[in-house]
N, C-alpha and C. Protein backbone atom coordinates (compact mmCIF):
# COMPACT_ATOMS: atom_id res chain seq x y z
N UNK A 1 10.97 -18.50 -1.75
CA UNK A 1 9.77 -17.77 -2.16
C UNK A 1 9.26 -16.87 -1.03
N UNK A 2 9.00 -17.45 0.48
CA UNK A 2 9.27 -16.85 1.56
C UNK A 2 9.74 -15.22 1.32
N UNK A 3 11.27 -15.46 1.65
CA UNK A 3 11.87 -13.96 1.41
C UNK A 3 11.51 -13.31 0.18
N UNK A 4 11.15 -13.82 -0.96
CA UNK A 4 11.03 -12.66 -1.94
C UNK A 4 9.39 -12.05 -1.62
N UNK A 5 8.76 -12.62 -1.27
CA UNK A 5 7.49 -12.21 -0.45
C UNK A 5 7.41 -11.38 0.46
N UNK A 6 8.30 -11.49 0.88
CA UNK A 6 8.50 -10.77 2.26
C UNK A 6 8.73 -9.26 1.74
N UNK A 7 10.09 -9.22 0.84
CA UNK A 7 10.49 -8.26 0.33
C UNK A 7 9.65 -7.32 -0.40
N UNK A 8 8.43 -8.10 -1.38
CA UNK A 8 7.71 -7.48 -1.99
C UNK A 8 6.89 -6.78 -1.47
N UNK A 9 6.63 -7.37 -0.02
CA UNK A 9 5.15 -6.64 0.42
C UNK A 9 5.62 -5.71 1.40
N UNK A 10 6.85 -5.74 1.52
CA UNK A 10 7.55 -4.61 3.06
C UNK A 10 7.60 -3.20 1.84
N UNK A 11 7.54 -3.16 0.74
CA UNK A 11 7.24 -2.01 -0.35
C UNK A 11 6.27 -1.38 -0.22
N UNK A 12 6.02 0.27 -0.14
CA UNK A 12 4.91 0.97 -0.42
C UNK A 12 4.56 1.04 -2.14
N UNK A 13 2.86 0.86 -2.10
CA UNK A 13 2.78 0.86 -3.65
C UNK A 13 1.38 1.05 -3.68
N UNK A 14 1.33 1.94 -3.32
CA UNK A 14 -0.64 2.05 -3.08
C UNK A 14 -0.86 2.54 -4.96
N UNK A 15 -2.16 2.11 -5.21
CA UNK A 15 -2.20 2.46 -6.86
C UNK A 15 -2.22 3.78 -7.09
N UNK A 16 -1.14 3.81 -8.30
CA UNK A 16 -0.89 4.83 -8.57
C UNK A 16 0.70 5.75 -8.19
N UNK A 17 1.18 4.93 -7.46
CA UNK A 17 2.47 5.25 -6.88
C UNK A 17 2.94 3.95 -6.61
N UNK A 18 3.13 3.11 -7.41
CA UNK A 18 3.79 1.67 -6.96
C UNK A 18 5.82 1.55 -7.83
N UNK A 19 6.05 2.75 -7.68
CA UNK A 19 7.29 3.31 -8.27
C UNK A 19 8.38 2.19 -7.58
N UNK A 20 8.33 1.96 -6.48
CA UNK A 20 9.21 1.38 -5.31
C UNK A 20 9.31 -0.25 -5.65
N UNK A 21 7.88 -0.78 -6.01
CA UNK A 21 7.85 -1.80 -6.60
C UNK A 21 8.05 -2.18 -7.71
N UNK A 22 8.17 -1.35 -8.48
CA UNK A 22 8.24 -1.27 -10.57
C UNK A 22 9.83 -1.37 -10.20
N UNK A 23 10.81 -0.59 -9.62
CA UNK A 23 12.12 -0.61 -9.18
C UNK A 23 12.64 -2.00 -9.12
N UNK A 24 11.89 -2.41 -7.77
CA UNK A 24 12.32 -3.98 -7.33
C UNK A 24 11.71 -4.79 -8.05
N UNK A 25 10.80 -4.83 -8.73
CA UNK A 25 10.57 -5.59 -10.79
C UNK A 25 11.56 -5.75 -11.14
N UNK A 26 11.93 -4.79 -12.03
CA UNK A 26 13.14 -4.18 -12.68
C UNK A 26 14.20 -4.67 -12.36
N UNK A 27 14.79 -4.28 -11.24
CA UNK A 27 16.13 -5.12 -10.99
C UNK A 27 15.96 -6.79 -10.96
N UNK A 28 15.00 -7.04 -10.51
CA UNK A 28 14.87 -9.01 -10.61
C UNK A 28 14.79 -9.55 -11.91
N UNK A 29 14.25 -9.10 -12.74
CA UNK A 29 13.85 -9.49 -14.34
C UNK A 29 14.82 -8.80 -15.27
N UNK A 30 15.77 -7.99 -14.93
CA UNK A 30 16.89 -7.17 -15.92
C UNK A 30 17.84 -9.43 -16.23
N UNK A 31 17.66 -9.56 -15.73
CA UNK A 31 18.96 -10.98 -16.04
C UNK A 31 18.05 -12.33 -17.07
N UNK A 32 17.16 -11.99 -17.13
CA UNK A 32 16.34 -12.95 -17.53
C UNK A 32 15.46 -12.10 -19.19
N UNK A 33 15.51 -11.13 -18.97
CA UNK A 33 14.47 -10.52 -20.13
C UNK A 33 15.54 -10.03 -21.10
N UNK A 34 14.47 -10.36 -22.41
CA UNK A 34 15.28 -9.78 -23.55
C UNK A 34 15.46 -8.35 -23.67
N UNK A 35 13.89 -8.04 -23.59
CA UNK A 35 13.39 -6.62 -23.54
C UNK A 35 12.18 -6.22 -22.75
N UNK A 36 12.55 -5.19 -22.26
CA UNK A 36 11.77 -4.62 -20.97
C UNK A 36 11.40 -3.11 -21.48
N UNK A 37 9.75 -2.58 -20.84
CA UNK A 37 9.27 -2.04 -21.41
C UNK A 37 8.52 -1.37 -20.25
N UNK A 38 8.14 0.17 -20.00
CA UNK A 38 7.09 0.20 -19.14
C UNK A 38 6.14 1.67 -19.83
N UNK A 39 5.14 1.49 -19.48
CA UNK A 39 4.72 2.37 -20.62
C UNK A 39 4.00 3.59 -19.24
N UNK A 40 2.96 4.53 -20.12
CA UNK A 40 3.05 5.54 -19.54
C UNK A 40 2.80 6.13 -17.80
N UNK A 41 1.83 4.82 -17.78
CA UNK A 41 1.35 4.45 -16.29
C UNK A 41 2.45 4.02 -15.51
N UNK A 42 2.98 3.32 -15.93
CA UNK A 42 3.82 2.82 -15.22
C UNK A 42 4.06 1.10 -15.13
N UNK A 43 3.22 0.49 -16.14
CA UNK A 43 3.06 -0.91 -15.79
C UNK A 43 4.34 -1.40 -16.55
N UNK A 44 4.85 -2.63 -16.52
CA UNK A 44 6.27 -2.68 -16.85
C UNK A 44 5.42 -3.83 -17.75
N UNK A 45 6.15 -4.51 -18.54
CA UNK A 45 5.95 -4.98 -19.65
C UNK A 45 7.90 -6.25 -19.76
N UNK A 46 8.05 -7.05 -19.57
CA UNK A 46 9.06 -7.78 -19.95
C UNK A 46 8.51 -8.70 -20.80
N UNK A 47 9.75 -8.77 -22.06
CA UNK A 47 9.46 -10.18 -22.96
C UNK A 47 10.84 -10.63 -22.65
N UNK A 48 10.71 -12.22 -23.09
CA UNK A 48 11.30 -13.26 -22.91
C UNK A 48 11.08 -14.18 -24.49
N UNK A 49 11.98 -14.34 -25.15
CA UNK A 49 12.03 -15.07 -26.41
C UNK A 49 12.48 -16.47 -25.67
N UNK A 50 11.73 -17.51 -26.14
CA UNK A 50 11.42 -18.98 -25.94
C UNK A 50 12.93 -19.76 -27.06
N UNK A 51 12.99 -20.65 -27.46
CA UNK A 51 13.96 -21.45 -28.32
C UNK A 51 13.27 -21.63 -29.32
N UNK A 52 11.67 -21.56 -29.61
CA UNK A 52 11.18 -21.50 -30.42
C UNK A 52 10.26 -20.73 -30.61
N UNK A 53 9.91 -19.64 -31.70
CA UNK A 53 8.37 -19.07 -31.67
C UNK A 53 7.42 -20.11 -31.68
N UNK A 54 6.37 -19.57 -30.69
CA UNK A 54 5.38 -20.08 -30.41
C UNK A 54 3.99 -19.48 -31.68
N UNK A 55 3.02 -20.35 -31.74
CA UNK A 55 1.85 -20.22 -32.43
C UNK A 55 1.27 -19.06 -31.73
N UNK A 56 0.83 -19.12 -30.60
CA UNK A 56 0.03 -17.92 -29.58
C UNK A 56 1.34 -17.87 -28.46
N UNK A 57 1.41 -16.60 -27.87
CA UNK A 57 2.46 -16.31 -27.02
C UNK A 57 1.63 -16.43 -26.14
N UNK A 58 2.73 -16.75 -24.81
CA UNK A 58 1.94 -16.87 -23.32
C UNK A 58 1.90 -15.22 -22.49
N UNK A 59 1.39 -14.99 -21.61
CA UNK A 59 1.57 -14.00 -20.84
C UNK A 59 0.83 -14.02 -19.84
N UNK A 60 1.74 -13.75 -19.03
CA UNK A 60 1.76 -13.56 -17.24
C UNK A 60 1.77 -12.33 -16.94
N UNK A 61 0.43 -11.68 -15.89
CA UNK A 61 0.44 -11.04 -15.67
C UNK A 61 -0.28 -10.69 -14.35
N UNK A 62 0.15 -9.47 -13.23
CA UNK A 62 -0.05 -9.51 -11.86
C UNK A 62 -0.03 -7.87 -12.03
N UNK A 63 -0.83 -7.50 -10.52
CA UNK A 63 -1.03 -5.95 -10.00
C UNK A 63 0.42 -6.14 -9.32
N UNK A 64 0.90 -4.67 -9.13
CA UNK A 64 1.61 -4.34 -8.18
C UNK A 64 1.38 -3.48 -6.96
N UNK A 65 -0.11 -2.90 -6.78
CA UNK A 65 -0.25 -1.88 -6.26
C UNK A 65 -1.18 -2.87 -4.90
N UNK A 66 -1.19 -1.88 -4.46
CA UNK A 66 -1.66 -1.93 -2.77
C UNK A 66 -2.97 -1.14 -2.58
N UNK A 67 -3.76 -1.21 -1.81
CA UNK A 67 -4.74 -0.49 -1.21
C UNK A 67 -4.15 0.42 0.08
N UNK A 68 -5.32 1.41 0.09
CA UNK A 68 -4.34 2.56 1.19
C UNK A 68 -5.55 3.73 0.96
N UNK A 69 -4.65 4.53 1.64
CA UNK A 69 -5.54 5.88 2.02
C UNK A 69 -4.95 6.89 1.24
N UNK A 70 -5.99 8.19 1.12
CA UNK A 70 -5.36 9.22 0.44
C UNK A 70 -5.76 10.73 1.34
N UNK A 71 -4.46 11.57 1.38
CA UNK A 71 -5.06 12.53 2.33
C UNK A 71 -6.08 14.03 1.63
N UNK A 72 -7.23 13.88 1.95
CA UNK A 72 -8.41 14.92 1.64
C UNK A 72 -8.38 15.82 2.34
N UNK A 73 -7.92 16.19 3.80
CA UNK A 73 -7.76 17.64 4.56
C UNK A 73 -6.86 17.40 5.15
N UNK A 74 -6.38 18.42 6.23
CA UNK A 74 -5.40 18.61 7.27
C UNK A 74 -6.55 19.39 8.44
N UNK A 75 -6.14 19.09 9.40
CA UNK A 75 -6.91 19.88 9.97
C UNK A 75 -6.17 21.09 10.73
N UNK A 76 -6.36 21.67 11.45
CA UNK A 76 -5.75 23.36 11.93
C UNK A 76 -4.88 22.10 13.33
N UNK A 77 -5.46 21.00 14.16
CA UNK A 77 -4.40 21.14 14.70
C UNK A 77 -4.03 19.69 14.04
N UNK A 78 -3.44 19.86 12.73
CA UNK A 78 -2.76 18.54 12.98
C UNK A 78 -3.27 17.05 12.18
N UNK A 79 -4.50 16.73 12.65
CA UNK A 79 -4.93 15.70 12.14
C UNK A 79 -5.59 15.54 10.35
N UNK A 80 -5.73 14.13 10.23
CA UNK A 80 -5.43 13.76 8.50
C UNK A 80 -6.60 13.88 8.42
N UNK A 81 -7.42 13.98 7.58
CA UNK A 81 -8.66 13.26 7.51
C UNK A 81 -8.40 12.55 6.02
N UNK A 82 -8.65 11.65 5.92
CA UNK A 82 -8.33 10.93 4.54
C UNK A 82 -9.99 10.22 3.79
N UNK A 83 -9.75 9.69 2.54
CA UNK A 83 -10.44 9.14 1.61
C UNK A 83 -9.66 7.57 1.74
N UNK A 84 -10.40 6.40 0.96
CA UNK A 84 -9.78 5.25 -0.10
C UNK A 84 -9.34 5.21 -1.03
N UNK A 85 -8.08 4.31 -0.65
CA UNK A 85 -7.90 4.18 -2.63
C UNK A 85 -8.13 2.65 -2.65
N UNK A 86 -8.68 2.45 -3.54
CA UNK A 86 -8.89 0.86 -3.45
C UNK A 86 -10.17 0.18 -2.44
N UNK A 87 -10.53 -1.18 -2.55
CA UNK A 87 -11.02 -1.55 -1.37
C UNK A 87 -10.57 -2.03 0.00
N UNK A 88 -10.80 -0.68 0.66
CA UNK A 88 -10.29 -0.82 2.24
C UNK A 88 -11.65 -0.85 3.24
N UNK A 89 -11.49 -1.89 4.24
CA UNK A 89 -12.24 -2.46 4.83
C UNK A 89 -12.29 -1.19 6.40
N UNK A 90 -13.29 -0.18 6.61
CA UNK A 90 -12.98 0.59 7.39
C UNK A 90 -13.05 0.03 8.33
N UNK A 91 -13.51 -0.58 8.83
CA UNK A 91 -14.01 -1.68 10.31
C UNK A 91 -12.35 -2.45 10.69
N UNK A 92 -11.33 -2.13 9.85
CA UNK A 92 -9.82 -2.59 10.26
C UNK A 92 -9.00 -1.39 10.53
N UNK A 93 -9.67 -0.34 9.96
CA UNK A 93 -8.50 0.93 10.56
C UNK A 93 -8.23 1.44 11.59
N UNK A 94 -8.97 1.66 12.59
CA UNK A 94 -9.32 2.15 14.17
C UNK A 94 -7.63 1.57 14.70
N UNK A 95 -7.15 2.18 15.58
CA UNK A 95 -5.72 2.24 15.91
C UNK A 95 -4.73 1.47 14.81
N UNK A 96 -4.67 1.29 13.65
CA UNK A 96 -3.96 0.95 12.31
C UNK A 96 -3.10 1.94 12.50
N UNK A 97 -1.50 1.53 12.25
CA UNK A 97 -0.42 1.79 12.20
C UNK A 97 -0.42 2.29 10.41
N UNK A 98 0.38 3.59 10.22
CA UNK A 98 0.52 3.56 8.44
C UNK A 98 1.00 4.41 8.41
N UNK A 99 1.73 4.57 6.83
CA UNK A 99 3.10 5.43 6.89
C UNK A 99 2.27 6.33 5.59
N UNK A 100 2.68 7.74 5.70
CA UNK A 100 2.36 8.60 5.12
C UNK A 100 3.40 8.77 4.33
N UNK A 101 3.44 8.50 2.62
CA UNK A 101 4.13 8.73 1.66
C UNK A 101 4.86 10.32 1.70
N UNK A 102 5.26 10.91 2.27
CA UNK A 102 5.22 12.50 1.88
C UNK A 102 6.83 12.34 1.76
N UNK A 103 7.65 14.05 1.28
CA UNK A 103 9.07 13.74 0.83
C UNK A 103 9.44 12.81 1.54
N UNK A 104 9.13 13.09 2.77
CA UNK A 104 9.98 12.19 3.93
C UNK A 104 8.90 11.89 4.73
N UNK A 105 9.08 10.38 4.56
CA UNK A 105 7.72 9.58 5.00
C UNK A 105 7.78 9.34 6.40
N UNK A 106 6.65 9.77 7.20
CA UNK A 106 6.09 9.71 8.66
C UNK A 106 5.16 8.74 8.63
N UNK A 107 4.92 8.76 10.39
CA UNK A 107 4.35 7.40 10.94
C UNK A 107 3.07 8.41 11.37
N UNK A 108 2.10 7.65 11.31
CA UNK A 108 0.42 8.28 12.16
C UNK A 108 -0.14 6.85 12.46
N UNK A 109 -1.21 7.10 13.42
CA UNK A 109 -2.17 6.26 13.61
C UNK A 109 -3.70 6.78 13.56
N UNK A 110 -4.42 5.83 13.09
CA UNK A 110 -5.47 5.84 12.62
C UNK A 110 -6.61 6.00 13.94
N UNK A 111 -7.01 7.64 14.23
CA UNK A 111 -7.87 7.50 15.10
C UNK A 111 -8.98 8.00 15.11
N UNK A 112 -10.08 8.38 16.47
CA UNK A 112 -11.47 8.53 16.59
C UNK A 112 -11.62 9.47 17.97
N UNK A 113 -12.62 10.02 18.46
CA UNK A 113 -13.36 10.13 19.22
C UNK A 113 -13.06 9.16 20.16
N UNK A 114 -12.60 9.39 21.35
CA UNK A 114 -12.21 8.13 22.18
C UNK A 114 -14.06 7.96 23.13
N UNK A 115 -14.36 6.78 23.40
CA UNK A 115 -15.34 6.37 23.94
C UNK A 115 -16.13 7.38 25.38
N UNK A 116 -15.17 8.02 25.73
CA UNK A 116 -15.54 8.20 27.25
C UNK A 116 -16.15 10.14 26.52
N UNK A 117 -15.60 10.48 25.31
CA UNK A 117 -16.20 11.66 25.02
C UNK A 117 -17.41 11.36 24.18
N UNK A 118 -17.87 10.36 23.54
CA UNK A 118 -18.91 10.18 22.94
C UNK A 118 -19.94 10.57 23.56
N UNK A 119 -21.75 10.87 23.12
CA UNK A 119 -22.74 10.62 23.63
C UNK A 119 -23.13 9.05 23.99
N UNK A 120 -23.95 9.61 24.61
CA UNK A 120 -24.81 8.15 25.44
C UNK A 120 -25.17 6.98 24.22
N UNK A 121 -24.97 5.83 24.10
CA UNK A 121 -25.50 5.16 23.26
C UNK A 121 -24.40 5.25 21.80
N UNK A 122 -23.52 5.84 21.75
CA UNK A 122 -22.86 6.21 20.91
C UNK A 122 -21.13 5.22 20.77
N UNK A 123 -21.31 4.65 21.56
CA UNK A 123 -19.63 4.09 21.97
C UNK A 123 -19.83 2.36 21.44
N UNK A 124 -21.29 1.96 21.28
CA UNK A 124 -20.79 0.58 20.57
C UNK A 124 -21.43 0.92 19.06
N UNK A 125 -21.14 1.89 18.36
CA UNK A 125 -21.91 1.95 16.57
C UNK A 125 -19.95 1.84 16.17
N UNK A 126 -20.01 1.01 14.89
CA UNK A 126 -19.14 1.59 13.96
C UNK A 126 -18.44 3.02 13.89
N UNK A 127 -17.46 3.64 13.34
CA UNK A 127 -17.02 4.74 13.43
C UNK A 127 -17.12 4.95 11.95
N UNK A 128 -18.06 5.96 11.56
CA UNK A 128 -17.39 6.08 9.91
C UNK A 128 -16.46 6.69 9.46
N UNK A 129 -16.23 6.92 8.49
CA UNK A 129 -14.74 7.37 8.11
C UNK A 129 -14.90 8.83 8.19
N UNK A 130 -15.67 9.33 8.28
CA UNK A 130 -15.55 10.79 8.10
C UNK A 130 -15.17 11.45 9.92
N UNK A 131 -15.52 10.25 10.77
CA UNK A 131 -15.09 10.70 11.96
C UNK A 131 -14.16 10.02 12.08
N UNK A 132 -13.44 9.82 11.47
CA UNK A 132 -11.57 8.94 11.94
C UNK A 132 -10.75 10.08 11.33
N UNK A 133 -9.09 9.87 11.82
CA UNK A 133 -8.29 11.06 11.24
C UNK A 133 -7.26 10.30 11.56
N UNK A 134 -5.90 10.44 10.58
CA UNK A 134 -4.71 10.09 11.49
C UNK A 134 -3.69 11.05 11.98
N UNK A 135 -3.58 10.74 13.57
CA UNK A 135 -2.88 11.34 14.02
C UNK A 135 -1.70 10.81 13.89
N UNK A 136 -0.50 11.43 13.65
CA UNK A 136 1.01 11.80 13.67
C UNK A 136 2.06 12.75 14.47
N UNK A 137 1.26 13.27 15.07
CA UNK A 137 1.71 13.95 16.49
C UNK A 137 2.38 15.05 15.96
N UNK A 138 1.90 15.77 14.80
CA UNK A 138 3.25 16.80 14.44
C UNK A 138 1.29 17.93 14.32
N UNK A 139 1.64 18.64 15.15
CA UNK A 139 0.92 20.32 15.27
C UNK A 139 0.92 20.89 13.83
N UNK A 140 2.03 20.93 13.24
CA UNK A 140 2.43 21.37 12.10
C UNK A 140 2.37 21.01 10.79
N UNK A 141 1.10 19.87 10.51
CA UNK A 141 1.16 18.71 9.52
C UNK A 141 1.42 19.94 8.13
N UNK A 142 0.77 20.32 8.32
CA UNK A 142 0.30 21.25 7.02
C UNK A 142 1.69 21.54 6.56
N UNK A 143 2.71 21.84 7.57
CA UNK A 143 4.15 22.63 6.98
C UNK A 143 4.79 21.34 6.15
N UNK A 144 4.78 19.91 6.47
CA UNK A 144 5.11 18.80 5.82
C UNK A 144 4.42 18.24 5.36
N UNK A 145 3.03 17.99 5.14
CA UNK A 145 2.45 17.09 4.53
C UNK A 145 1.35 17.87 3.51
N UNK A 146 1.08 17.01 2.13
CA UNK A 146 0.19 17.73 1.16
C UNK A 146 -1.03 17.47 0.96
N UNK A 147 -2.23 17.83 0.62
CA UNK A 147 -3.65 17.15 0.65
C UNK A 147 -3.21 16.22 -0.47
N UNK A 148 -3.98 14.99 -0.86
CA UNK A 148 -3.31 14.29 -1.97
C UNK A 148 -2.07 13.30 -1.72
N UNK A 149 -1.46 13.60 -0.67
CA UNK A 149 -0.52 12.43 -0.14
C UNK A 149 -1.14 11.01 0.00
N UNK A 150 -0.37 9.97 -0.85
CA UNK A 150 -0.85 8.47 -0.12
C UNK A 150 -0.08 8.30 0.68
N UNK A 151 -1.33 7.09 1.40
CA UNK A 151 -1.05 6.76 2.93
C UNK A 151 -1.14 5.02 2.89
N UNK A 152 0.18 3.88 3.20
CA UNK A 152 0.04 2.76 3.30
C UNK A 152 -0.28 2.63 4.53
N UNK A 153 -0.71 1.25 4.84
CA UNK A 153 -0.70 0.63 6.05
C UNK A 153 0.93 0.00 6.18
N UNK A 154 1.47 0.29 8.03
CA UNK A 154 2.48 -0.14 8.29
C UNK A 154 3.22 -1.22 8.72
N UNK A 155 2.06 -2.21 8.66
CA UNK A 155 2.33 -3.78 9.07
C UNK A 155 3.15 -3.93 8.12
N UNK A 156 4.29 -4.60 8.70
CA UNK A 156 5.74 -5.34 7.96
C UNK A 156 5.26 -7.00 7.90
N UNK A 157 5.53 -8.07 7.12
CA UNK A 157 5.02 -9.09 6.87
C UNK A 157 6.04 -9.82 7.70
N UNK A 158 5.01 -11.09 8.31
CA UNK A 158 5.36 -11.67 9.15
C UNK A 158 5.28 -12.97 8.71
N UNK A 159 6.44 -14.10 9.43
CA UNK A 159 6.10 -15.57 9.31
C UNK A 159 5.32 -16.07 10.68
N UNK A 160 4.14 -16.56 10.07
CA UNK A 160 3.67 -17.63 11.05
C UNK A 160 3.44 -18.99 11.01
N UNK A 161 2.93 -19.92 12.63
CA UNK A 161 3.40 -21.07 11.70
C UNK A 161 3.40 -21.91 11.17
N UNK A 162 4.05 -22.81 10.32
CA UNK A 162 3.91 -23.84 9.14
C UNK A 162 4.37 -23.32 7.77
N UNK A 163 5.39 -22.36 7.97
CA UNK A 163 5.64 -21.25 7.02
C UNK A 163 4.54 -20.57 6.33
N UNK A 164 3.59 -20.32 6.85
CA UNK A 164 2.56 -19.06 6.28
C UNK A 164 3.33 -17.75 6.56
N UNK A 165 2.64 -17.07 5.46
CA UNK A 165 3.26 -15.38 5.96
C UNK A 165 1.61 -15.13 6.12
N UNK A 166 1.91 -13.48 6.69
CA UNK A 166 0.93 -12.89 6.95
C UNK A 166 1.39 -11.36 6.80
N UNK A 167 0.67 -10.69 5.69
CA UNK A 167 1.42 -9.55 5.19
C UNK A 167 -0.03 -8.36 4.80
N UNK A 168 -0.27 -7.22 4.19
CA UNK A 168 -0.41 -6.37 3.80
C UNK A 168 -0.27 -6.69 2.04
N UNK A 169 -1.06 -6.19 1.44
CA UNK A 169 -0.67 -6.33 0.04
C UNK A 169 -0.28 -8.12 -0.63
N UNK A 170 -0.84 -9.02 0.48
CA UNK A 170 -0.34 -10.29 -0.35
C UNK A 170 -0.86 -10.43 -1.28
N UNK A 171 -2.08 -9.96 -1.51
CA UNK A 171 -3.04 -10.57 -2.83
C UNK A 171 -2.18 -10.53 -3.93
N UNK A 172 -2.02 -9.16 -4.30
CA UNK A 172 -1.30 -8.96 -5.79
C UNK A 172 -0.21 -8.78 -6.04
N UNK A 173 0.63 -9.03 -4.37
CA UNK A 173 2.40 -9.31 -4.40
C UNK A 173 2.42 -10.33 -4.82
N UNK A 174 1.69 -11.51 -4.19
CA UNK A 174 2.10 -12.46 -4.48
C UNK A 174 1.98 -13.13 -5.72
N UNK A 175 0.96 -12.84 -7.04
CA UNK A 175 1.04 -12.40 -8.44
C UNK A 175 2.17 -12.29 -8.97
N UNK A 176 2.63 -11.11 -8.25
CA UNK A 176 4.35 -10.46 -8.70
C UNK A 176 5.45 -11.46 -8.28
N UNK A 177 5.34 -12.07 -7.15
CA UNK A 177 6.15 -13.50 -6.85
C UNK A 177 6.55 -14.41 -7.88
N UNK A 178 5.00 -14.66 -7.89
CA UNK A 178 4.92 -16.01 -8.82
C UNK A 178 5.48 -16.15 -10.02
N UNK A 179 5.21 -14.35 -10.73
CA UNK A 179 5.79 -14.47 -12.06
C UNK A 179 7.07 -14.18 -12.11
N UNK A 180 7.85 -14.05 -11.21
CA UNK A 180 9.43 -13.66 -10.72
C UNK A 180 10.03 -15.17 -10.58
């Protein structure tokens, strides 16, 4: 259960683009389902016929999608400025590692105003989001990247110990686990 956990949550799938994960659905449940179904959104739908019809049918059901960022500007040199998708906790993004969905997905980090340029009194408040940006080190974002791009976080899931994992997206991977 471990590794299929693992597997699920090392997937980008912020809502609305959880394509990568509907994929790795798909191939796990093709051996087991009668008929498989995904409708316009994208949510997949498998039935499974029992040995007997049942009075009321059962159904299991889990998110596949992730929380993440979405990109709202570029700036002239470079940097993201992004929105939420989902509930994201801004008080965790400040140097956050995350991969920018674009054709060809890049690495940025999630930054600020470094302390020593702030005003006086200004270096222990919260940062709000409208003053964070992620940098990606490319001058040129604009030539590769689109306003509207999602953005995951890049933590890969980890074992810690007593076999706990510790992952990104466990909430509603692990949903998708369970019913796998």
């Amino acid at each position: 259960m471990i590794e299929l956990m693992k597997q699920l949550c090392a997937l980008p799938g912020p809502s609305g683009c959880e394509d990568a994960v509907r994929e790795f659905v798909l191939e796990k449940v093709k051996p087991f389902a009668d008929e498989i179904r995904t409708d316009a959104i994208g949510n997949v739908m498998v039935f499974r016929k029992g040995k007997k019809a049942l009075e009321r049918p059962v159904v299991l059901c889990a998110h596949m999608d992730e929380v993440g960022v979405i990109i709202k500007k570029i700036t002239d040199d470079g940097m993201l400025k992004f929105g939420f998708v989902g509930g994201v906790d801004p008080r965790m993004l400040l140097g956050g590692e995350v991969t920018i969905l674009a054709d060809e997905p890049l690495y940025g980090v999630v930054s600020c105003m470094p302390p020593h340029l702030l005003k006086a009194g200004e270096q222990n408040k919260a940062v709000p989001i409208d003053q964070m940006a992620i940098d990606t080190g490319l001058l040129d974002a604009k030539s590769r990247i689109r306003v509207g791009t999602p953005i995951v976080f890049a933590q890969q899931p980890i074992k810690l110990a007593g076999g706990q994992l510790c992952s990104k997206c466990l909430d509603d991977r692990a949903g998708v686990a369970a019913i796998l």
